[in-house]
PDB file of N, CA and C in Angstrom:
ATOM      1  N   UNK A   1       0.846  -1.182   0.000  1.00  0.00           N
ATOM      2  CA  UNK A   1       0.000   0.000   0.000  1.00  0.00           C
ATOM      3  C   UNK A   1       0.894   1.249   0.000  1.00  0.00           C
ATOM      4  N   UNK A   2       0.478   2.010  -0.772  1.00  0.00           N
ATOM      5  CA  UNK A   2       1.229   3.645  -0.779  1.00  0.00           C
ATOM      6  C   UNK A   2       0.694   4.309   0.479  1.00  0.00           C
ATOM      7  N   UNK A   3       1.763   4.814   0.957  1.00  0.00           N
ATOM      8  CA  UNK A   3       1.292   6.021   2.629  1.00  0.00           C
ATOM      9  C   UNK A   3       1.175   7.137   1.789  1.00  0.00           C
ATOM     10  N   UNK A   4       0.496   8.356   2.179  1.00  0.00           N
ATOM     11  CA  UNK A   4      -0.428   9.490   1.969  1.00  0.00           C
ATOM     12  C   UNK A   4       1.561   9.918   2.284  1.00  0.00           C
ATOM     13  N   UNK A   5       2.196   9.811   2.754  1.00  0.00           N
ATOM     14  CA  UNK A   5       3.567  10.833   2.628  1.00  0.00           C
ATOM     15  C   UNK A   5       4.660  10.001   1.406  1.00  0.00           C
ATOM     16  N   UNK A   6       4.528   9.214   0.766  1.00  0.00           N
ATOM     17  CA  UNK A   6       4.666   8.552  -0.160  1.00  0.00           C
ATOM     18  C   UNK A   6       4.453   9.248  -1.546  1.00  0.00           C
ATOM     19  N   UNK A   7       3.004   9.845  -1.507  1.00  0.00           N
ATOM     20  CA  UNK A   7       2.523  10.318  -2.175  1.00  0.00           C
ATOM     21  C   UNK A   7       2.738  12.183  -2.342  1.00  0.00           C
ATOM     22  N   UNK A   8       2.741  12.337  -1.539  1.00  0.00           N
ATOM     23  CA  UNK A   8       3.183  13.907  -0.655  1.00  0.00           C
ATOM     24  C   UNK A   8       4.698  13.974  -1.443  1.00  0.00           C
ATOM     25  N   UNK A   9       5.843  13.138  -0.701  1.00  0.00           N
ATOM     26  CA  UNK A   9       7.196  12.806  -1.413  1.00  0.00           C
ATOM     27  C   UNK A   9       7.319  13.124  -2.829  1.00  0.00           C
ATOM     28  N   UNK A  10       6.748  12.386  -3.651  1.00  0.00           N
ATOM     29  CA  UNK A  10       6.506  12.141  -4.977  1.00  0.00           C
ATOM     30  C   UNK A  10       5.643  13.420  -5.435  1.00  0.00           C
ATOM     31  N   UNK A  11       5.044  13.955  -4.878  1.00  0.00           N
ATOM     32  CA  UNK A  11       4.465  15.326  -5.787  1.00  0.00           C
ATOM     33  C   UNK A  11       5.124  16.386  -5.703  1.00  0.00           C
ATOM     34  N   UNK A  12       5.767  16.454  -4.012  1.00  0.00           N
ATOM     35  CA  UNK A  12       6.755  17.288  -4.092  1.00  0.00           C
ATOM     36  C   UNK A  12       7.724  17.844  -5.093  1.00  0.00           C
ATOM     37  N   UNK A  13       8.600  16.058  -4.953  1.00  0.00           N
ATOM     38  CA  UNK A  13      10.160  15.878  -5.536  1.00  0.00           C
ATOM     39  C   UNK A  13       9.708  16.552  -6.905  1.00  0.00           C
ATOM     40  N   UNK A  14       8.810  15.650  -7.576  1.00  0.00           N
ATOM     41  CA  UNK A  14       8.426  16.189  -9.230  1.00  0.00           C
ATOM     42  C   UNK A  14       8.336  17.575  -9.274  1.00  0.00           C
ATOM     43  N   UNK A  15       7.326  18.156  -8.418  1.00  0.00           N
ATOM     44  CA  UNK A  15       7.374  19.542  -8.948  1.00  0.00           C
ATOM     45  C   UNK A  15       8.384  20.557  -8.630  1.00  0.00           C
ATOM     46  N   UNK A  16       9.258  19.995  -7.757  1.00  0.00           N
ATOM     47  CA  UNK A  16      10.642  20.867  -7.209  1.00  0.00           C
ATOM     48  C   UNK A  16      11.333  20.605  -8.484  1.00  0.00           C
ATOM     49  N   UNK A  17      11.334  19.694  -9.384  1.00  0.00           N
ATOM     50  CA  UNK A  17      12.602  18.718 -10.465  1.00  0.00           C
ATOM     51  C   UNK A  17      12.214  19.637 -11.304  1.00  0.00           C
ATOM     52  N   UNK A  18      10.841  19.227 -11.910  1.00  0.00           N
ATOM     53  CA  UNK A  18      10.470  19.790 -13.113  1.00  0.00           C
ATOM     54  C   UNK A  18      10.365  21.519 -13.318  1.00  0.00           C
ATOM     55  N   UNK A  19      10.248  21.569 -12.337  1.00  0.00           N
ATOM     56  CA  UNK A  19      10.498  23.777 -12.717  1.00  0.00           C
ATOM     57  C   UNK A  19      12.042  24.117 -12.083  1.00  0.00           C
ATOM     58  N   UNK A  20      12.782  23.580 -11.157  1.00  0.00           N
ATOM     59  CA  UNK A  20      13.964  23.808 -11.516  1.00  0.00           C
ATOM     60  C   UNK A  20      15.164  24.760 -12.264  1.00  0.00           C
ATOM     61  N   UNK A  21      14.698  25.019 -13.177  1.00  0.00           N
ATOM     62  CA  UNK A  21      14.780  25.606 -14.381  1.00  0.00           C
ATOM     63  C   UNK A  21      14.722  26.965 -13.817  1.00  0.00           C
ATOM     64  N   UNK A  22      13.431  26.901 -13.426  1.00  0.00           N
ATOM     65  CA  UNK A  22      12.778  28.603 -13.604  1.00  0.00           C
ATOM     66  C   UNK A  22      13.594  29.322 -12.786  1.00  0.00           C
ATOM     67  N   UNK A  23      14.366  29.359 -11.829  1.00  0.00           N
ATOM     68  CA  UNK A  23      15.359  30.348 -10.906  1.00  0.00           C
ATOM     69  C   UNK A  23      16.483  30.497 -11.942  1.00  0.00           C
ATOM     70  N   UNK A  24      17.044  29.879 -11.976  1.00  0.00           N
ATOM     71  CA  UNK A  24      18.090  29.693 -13.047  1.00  0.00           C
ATOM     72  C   UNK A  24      18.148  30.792 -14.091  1.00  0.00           C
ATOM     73  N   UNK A  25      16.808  30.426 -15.342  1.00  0.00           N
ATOM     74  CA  UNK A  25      16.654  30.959 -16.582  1.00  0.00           C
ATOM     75  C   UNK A  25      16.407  32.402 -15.969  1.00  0.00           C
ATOM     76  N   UNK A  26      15.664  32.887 -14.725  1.00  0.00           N
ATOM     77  CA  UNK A  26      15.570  33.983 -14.704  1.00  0.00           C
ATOM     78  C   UNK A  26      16.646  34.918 -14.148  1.00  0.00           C
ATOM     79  N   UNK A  27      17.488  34.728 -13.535  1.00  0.00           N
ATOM     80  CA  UNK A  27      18.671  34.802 -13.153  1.00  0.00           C
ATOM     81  C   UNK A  27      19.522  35.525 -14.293  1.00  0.00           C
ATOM     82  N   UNK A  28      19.598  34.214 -15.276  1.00  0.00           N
ATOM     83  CA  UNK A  28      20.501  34.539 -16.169  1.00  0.00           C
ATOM     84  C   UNK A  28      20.079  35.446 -17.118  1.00  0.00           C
ATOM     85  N   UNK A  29      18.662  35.768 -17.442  1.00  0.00           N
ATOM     86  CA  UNK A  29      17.838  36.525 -18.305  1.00  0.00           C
ATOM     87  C   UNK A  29      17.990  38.225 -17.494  1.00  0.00           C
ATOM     88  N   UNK A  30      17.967  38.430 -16.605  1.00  0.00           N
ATOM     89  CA  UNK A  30      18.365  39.444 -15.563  1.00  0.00           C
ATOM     90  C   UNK A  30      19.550  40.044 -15.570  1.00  0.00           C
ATOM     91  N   UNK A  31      21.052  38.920 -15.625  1.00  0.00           N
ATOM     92  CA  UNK A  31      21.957  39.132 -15.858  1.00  0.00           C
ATOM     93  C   UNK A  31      22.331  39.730 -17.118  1.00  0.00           C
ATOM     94  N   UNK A  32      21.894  38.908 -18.045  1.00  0.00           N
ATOM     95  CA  UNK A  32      22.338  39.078 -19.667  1.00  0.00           C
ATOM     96  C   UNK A  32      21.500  40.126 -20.320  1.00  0.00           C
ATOM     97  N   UNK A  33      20.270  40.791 -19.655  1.00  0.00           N
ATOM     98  CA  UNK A  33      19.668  42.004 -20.005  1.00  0.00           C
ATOM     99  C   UNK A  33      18.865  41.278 -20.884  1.00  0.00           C
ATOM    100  N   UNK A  34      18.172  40.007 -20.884  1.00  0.00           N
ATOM    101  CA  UNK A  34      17.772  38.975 -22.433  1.00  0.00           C
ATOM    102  C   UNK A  34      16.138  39.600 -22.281  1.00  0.00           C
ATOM    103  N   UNK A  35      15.569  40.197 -23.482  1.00  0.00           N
ATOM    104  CA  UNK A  35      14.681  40.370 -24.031  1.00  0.00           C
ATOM    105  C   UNK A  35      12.844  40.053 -23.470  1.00  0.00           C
ATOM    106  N   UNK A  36      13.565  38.493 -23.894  1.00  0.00           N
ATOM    107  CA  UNK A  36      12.191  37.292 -24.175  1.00  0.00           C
ATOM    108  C   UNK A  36      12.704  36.241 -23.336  1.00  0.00           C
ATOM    109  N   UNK A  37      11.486  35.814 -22.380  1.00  0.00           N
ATOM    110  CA  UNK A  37      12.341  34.374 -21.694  1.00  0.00           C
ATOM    111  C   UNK A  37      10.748  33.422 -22.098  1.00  0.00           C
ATOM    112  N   UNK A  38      10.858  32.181 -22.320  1.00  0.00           N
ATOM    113  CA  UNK A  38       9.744  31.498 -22.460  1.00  0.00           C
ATOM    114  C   UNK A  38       9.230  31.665 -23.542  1.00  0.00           C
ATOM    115  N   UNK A  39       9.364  32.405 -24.358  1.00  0.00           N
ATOM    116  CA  UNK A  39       8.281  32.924 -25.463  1.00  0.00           C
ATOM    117  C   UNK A  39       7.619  34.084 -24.848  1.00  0.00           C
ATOM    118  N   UNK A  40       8.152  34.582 -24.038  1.00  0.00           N
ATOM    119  CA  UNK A  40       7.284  35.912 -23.670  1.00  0.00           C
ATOM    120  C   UNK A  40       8.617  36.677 -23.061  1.00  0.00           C
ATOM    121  N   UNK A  41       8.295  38.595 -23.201  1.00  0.00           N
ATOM    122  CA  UNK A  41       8.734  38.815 -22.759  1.00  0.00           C
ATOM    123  C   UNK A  41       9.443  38.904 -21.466  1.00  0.00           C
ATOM    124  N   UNK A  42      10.590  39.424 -20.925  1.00  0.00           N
ATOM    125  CA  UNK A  42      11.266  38.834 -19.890  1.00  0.00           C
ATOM    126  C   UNK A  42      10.583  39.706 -18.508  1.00  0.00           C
ATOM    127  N   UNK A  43       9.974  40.823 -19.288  1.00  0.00           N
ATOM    128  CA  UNK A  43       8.689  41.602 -17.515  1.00  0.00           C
ATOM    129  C   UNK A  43       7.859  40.236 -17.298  1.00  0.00           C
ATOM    130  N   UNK A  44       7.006  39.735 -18.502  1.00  0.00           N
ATOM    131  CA  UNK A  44       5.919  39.277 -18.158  1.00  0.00           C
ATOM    132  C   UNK A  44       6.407  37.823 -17.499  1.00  0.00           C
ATOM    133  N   UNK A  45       7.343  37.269 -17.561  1.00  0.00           N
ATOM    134  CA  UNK A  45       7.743  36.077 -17.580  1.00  0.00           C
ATOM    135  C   UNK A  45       8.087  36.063 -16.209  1.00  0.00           C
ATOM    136  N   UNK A  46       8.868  37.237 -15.818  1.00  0.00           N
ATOM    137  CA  UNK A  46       9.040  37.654 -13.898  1.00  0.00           C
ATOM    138  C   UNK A  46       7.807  37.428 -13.543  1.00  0.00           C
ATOM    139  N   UNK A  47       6.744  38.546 -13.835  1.00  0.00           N
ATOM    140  CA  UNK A  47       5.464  38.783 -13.293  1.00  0.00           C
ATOM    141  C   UNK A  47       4.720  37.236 -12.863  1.00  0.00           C
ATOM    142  N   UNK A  48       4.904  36.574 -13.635  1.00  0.00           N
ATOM    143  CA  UNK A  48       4.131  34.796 -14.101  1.00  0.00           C
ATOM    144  C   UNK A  48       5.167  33.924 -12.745  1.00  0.00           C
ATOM    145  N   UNK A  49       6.255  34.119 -13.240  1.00  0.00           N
ATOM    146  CA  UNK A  49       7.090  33.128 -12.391  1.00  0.00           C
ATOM    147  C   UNK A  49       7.500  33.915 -10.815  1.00  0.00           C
ATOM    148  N   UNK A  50       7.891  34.422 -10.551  1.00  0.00           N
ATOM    149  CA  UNK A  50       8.104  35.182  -9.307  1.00  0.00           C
ATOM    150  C   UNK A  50       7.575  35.018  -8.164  1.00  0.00           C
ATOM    151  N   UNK A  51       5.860  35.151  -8.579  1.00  0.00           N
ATOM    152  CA  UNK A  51       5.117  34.233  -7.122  1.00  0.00           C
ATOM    153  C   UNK A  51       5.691  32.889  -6.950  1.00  0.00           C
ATOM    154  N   UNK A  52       6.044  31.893  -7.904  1.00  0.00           N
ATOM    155  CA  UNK A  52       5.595  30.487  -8.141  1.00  0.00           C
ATOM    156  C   UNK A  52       6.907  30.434  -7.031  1.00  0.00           C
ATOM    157  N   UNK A  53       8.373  30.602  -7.070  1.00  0.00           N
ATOM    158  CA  UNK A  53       9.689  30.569  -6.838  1.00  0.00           C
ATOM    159  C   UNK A  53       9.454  29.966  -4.955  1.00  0.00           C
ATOM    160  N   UNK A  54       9.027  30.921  -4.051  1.00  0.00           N
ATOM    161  CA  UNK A  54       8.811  30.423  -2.712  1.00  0.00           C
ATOM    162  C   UNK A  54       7.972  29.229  -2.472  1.00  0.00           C
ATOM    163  N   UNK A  55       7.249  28.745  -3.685  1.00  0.00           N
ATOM    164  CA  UNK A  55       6.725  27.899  -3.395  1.00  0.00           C
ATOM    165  C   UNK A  55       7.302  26.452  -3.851  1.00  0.00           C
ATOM    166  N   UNK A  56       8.010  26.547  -4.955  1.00  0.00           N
ATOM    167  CA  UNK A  56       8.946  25.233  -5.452  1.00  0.00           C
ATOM    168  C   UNK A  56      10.045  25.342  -4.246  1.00  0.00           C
ATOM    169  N   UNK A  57      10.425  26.389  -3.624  1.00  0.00           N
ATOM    170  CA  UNK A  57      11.352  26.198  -3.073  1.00  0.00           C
ATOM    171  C   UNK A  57      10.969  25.608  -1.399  1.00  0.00           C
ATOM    172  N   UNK A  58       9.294  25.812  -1.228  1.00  0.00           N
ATOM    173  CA  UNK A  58       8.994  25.046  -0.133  1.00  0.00           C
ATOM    174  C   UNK A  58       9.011  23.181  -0.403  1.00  0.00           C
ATOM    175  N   UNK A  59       8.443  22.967  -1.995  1.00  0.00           N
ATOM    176  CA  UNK A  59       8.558  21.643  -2.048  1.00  0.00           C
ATOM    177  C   UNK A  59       9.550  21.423  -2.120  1.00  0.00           C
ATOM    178  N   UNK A  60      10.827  21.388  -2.789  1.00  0.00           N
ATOM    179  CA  UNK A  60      12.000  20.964  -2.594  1.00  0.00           C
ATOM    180  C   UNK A  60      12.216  21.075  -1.090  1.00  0.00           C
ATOM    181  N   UNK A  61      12.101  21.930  -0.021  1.00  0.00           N
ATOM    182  CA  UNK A  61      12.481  21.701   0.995  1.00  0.00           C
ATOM    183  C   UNK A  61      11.695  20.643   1.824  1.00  0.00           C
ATOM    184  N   UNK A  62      10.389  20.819   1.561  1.00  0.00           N
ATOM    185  CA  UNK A  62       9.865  19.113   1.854  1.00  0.00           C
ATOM    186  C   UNK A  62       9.921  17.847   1.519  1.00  0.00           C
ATOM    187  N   UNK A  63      10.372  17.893   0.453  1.00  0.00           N
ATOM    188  CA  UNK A  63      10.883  16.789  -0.305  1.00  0.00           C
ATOM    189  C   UNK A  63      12.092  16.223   0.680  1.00  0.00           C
ATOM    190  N   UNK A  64      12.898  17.454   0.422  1.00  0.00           N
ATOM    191  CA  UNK A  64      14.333  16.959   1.519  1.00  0.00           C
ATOM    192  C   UNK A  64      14.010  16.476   2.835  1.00  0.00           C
ATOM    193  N   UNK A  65      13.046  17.487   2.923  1.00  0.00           N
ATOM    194  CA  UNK A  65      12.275  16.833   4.986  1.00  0.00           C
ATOM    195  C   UNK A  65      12.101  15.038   5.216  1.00  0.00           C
ATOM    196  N   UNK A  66      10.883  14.829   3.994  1.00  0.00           N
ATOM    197  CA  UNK A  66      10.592  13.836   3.805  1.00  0.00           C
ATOM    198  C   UNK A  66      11.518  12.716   3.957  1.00  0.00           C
ATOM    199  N   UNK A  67      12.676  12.494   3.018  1.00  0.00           N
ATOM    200  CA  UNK A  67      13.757  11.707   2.630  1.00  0.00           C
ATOM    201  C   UNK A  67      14.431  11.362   3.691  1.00  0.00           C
ATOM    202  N   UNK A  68      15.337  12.556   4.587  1.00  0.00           N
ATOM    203  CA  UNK A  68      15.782  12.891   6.039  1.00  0.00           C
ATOM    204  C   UNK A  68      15.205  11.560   6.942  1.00  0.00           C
ATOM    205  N   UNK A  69      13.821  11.868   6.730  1.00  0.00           N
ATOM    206  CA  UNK A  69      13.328  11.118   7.778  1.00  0.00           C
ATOM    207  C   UNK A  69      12.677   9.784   7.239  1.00  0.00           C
ATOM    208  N   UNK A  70      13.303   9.332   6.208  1.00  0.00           N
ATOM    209  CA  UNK A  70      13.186   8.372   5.947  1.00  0.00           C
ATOM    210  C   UNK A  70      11.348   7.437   5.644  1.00  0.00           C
ATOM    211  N   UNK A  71      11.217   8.241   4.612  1.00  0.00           N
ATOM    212  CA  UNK A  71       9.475   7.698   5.072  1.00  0.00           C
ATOM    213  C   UNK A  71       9.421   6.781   4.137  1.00  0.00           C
TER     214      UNK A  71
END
């Protein structure tokens, strides 16, 4: 049987993995003065991603919680 933190683990890890990316690309789009990030410009692309950032960065940190303690 799958435990409900099994599941928790696994939605986490994925969505910490799969956007990943997004600190990064914006970073470097910031740095390099770049235009367009995503197919959209690089305001609107802050505006879109910016909220999202504290929150991948809570799942990755639960993810890690999770693992730690071995579930």
């Amino acid at each position: 049987k799958v435990a409900d933190t099994d599941i928790e683990l696994a939605m986490r890890a994925t969505i910490a993995a799969k956007y990943a990316w997004i600190a990064p690309a914006m970073l470097r789009a910031a740095v390099n003065g770049t235009e367009s990030l995503n197919r959209r410009l690089t305001t609107e692309t802050f505006a879109a991603w910016a909220p999202v950032i504290p929150f991948l960065l809570r799942c990755a940190g639960e993810a890690r919680r999770l693992v730690r303690e071995g579930i």
